[in-house]
Protein backbone atom coordinates (compact mmCIF):
# COMPACT_ATOMS: atom_id res chain seq x y z
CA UNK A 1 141.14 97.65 140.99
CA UNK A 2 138.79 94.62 139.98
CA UNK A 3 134.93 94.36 140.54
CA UNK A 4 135.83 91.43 143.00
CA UNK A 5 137.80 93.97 145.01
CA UNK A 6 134.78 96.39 144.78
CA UNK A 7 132.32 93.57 145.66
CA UNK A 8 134.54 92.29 148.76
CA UNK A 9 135.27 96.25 149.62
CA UNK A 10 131.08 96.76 149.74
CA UNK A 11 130.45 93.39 151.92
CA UNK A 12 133.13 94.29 154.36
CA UNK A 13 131.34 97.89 155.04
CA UNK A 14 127.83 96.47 154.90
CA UNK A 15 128.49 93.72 157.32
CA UNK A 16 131.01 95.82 159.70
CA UNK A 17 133.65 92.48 159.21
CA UNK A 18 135.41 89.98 157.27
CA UNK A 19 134.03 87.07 158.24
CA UNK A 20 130.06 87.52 157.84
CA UNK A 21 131.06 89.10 154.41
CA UNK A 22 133.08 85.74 153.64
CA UNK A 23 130.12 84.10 154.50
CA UNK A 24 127.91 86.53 152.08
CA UNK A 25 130.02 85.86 149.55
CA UNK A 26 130.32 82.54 149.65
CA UNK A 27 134.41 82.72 149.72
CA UNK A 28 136.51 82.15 152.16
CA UNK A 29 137.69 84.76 154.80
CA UNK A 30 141.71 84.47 153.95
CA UNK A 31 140.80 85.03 150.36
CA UNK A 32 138.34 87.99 151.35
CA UNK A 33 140.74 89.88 153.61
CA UNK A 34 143.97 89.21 150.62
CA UNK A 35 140.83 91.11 148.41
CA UNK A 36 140.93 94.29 151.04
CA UNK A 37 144.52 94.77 151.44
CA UNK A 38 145.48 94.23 147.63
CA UNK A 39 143.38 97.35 147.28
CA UNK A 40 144.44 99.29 149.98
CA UNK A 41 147.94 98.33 149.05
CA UNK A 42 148.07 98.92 145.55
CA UNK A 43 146.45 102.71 146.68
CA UNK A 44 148.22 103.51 149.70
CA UNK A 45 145.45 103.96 151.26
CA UNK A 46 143.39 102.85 154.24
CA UNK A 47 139.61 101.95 153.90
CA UNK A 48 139.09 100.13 156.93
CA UNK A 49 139.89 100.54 160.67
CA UNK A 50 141.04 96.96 162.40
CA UNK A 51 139.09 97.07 165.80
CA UNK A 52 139.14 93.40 167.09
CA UNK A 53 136.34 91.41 165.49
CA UNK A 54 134.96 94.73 164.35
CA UNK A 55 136.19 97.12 161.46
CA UNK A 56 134.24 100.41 160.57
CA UNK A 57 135.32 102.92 157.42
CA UNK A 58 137.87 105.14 157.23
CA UNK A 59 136.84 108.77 156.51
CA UNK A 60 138.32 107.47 152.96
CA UNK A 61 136.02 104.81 152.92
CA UNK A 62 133.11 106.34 153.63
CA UNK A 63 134.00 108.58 150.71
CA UNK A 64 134.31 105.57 148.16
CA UNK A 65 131.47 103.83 149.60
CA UNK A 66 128.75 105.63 147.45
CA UNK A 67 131.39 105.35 144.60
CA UNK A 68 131.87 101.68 144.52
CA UNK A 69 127.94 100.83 145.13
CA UNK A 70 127.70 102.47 141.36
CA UNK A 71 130.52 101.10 140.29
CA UNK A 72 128.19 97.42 141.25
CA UNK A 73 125.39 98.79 140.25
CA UNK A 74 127.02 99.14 136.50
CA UNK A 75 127.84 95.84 136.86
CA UNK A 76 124.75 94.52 137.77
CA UNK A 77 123.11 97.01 134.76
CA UNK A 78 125.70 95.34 132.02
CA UNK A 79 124.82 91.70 133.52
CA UNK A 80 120.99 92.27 133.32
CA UNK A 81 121.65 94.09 129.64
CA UNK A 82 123.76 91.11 128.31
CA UNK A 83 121.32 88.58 129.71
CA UNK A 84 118.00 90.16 128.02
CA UNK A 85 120.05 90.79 125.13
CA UNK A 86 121.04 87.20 124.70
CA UNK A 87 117.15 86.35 125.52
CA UNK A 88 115.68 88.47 122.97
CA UNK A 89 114.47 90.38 125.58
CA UNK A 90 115.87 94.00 124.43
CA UNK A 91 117.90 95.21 121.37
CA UNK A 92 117.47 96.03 117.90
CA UNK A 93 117.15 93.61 115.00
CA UNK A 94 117.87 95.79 111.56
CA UNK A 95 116.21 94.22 108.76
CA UNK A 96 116.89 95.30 105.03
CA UNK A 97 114.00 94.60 102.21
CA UNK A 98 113.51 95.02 98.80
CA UNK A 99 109.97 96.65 99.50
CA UNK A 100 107.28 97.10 102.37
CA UNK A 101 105.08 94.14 101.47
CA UNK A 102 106.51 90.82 101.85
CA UNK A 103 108.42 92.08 105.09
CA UNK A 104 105.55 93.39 107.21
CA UNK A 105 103.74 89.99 107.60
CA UNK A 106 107.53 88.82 108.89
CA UNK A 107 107.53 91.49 110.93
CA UNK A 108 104.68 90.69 112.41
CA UNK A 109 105.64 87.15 113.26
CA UNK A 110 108.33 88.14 114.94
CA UNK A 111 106.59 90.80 116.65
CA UNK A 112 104.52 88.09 118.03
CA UNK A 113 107.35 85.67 119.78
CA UNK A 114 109.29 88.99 120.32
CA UNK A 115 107.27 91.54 121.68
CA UNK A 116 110.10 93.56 123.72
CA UNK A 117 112.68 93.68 120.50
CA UNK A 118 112.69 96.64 118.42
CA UNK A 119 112.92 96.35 115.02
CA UNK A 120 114.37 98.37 112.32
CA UNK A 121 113.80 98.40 108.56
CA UNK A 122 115.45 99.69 105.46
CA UNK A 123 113.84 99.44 102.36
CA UNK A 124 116.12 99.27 99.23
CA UNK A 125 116.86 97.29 96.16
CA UNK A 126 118.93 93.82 96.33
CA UNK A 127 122.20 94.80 96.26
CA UNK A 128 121.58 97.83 98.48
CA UNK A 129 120.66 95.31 101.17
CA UNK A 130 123.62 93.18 100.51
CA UNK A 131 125.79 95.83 100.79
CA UNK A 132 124.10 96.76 104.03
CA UNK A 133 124.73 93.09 105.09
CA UNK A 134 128.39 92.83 104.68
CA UNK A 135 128.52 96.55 106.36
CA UNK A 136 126.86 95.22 109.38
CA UNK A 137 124.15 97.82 109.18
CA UNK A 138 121.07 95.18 108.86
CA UNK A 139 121.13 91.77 110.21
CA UNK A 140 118.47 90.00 107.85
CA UNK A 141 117.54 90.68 104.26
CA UNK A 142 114.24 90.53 102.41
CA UNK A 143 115.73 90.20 98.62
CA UNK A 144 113.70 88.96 95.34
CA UNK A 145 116.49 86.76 93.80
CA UNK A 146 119.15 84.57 94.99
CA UNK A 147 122.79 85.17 94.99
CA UNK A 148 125.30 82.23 93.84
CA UNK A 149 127.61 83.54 96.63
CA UNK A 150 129.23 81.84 99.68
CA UNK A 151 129.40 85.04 101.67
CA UNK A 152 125.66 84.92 102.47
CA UNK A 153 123.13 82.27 103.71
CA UNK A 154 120.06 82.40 101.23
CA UNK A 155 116.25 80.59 102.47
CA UNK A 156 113.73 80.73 99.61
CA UNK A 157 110.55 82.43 101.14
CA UNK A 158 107.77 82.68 98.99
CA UNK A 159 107.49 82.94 94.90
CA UNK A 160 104.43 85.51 93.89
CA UNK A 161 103.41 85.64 90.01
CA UNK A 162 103.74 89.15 88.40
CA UNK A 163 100.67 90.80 86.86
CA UNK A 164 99.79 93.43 84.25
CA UNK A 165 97.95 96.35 85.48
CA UNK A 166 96.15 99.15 82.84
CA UNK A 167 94.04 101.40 83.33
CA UNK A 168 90.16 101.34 83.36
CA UNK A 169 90.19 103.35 80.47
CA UNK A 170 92.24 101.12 78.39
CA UNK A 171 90.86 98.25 75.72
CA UNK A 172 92.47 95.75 77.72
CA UNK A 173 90.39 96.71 80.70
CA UNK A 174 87.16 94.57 80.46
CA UNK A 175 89.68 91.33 80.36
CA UNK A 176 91.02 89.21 83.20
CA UNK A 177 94.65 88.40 80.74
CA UNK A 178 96.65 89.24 78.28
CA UNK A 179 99.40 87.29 76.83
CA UNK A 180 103.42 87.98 76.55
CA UNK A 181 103.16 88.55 72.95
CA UNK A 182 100.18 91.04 73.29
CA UNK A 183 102.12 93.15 76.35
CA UNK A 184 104.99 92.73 73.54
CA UNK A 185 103.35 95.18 71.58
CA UNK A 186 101.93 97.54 74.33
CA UNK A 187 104.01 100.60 75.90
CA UNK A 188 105.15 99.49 78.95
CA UNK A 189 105.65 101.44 82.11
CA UNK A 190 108.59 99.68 84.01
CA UNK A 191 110.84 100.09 86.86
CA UNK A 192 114.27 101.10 87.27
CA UNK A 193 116.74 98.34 85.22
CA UNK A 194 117.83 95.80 87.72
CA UNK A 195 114.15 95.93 89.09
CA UNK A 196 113.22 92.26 90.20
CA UNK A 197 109.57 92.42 88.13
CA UNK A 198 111.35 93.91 85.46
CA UNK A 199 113.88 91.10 85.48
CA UNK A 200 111.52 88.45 85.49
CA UNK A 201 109.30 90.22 82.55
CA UNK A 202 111.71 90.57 80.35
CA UNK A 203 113.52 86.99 81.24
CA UNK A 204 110.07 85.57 79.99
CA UNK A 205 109.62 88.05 76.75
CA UNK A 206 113.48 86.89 75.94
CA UNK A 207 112.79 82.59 76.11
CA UNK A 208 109.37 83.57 74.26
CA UNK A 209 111.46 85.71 71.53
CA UNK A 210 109.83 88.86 72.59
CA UNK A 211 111.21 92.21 72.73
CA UNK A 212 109.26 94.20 75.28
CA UNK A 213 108.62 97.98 73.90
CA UNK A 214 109.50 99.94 77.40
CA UNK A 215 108.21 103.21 77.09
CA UNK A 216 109.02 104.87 80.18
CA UNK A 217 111.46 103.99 83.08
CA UNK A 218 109.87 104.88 86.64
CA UNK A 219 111.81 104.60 90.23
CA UNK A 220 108.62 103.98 92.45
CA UNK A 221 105.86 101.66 92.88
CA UNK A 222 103.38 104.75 93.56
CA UNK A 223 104.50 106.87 90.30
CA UNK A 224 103.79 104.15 87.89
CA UNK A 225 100.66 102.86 89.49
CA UNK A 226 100.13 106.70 88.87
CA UNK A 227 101.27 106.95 85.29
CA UNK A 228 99.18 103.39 84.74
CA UNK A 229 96.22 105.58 85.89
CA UNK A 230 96.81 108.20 83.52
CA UNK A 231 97.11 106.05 80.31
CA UNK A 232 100.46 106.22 79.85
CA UNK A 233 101.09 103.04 79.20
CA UNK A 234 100.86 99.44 81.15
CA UNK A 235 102.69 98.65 84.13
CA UNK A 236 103.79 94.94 85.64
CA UNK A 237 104.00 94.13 89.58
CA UNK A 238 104.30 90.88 91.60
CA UNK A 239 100.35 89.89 92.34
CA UNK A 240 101.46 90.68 95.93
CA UNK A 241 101.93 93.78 96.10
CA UNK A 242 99.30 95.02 93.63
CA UNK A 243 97.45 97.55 95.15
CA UNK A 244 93.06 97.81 94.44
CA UNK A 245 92.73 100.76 92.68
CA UNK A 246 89.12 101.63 91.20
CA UNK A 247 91.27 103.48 88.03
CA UNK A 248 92.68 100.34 87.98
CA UNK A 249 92.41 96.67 86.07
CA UNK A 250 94.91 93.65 86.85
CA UNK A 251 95.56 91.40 84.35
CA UNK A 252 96.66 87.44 84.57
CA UNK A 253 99.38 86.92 82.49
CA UNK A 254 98.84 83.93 80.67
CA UNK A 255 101.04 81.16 79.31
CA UNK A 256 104.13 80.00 81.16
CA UNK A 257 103.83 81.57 85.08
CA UNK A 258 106.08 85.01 84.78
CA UNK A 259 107.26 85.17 89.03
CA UNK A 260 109.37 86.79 91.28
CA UNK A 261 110.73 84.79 94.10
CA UNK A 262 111.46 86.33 97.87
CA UNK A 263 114.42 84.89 99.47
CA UNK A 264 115.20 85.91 103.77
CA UNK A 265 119.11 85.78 103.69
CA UNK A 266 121.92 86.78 106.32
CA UNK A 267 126.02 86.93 106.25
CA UNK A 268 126.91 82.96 106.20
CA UNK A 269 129.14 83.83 109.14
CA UNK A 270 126.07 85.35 111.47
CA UNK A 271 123.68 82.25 110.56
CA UNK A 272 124.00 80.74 113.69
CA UNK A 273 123.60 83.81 115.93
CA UNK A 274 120.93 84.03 118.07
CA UNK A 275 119.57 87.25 116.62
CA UNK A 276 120.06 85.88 112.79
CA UNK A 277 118.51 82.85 113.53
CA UNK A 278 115.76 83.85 115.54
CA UNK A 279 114.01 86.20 112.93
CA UNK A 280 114.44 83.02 110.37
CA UNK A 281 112.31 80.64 113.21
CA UNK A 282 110.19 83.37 112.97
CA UNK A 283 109.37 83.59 109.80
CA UNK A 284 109.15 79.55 109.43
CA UNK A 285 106.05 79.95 111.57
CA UNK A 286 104.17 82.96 109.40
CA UNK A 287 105.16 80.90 106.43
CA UNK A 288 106.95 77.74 105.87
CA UNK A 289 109.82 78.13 103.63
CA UNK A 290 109.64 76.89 99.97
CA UNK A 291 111.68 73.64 99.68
């Protein structure tokens, strides 16, 4: 049974004969009626009864009348679902990102061109959203570093210089800097190892022959703006995502700029996709790429 049989089989009953459901159909009447008895035939069965010009349902037919109009309307359902799909007019875009702050002003550019799209986000380090890349389970990353590797497509975004933070408290606290040698000698509150600020920190305290003196190792933004707070020591974030706190001083660090950088990247092979690509026109528009 094919959807053209079901489609021929519904114009036939509707119209009460072959030809004016040829002529609905825009095909021919020989290939219309070969439609009907294929089905018939390849069932047994009888749908139709031949009276002259004039055929009306079997008591079969009338039973797989109701049957087939779902069976079209399915069709019709998977037709409209594959077109708004391939619109942008329904359907998920997953996104995977490093952190919440960079990604929400994407988000909301996309938002914008695609209102009806729903969008879903996973926040995780860099290789967590690789990983979710090659597993299909996001579409688009937000990462802070590129990756020398031909599996994915890699657009530089933004680049955002990292800060010092201390608390109000602390003798650093009525300045506006510090340098690399002085944060050299202060305890310093830093992420997880393989943290992108981290990275770039210690990248700069290693050309400048520094040694930073990490005192405590903390897995979230919120605890070591917390421990900052407390005096614990002094904490380092990308300018961007440094969050006003009135127990709270930022600090310029001075010298050579000390940055992260935000790439938008994708699988190499799903570049071209509509999805993929739309969420990268997207973001061109809430911020042109860095060339």
């Amino acid at each position: 049974m094919t959807l053209t049989q079901i489609r021929s089989f519904i114009a036939v009953a509707q119209h009460g004969g072959f030809t004016a459901a040829a002529r609905a159909l825009a095909m021919s009447q020989t290939t219309l009626t070969s439609q009907i008895q294929t089905l018939e035939q390849d069932h047994g069965v009888e749908l139709f009864q031949r009276r002259g010009r004039r055929v009306e349902l079997t008591a079969l037919g009338v039973e797989f009348l109701p049957i087939a109009r779902r069976i079209s309307g399915c069709e019709s359902d998977a037709i409209s679902l594959l077109h708004d799909s391939g619109a942008l007019q329904r359907g998920t875009l997953k996104i995977g990102a490093v952190g919440p702050f960079h990604v929400t002003e994407m988000i909301e550019a996309y938002h914008a061109i695609h209102p009806r799209m729903h969008l879903s986000v996973t926040l995780g380090n860099s290789e967590e959203v690789l990983r979710n890349l090659d597993q299909y389970a996001c579409d688009v990353g937000v990462v802070a570093r590129a990756f020398e590797d031909t599996r994915y497509f890699t657009q530089p975004y933004a680049s955002f210089p990292v800060i010092a933070f201390v608390a109000a408290t602390h003798a650093f606290a009525r300045r506006t800097s510090v340098t690399l040698k002085e944060l050299a000698d202060e305890p310093l509150l830093m992420r997880e190892p393989g943290s992108t600020t981290r990275r770039a920190l210690e990248d700069a305290m290693e050309a400048a022959g520094l040694k930073p003196r990490v005192a405590m190792d903390i897995g979230s933004r919120e605890a070591l703006r917390e421990a900052v707070a407390r005096g614990l020591g002094v904490g380092t974030v990308s300018q961007a995502e440094y969050i006003p706190d009135e127990r709270l001083r930022p600090l310029r660090i001075e010298g050579e700029p000390v940055e992260t950088h935000i790439h938008v990247c994708c699988l190499s092979e799903r570049r071209d996709s509509r999805l993929v690509s739309s969420f990268f026109t997207a973001v061109e528009r809430c911020r042109p790429f860095k060339k």
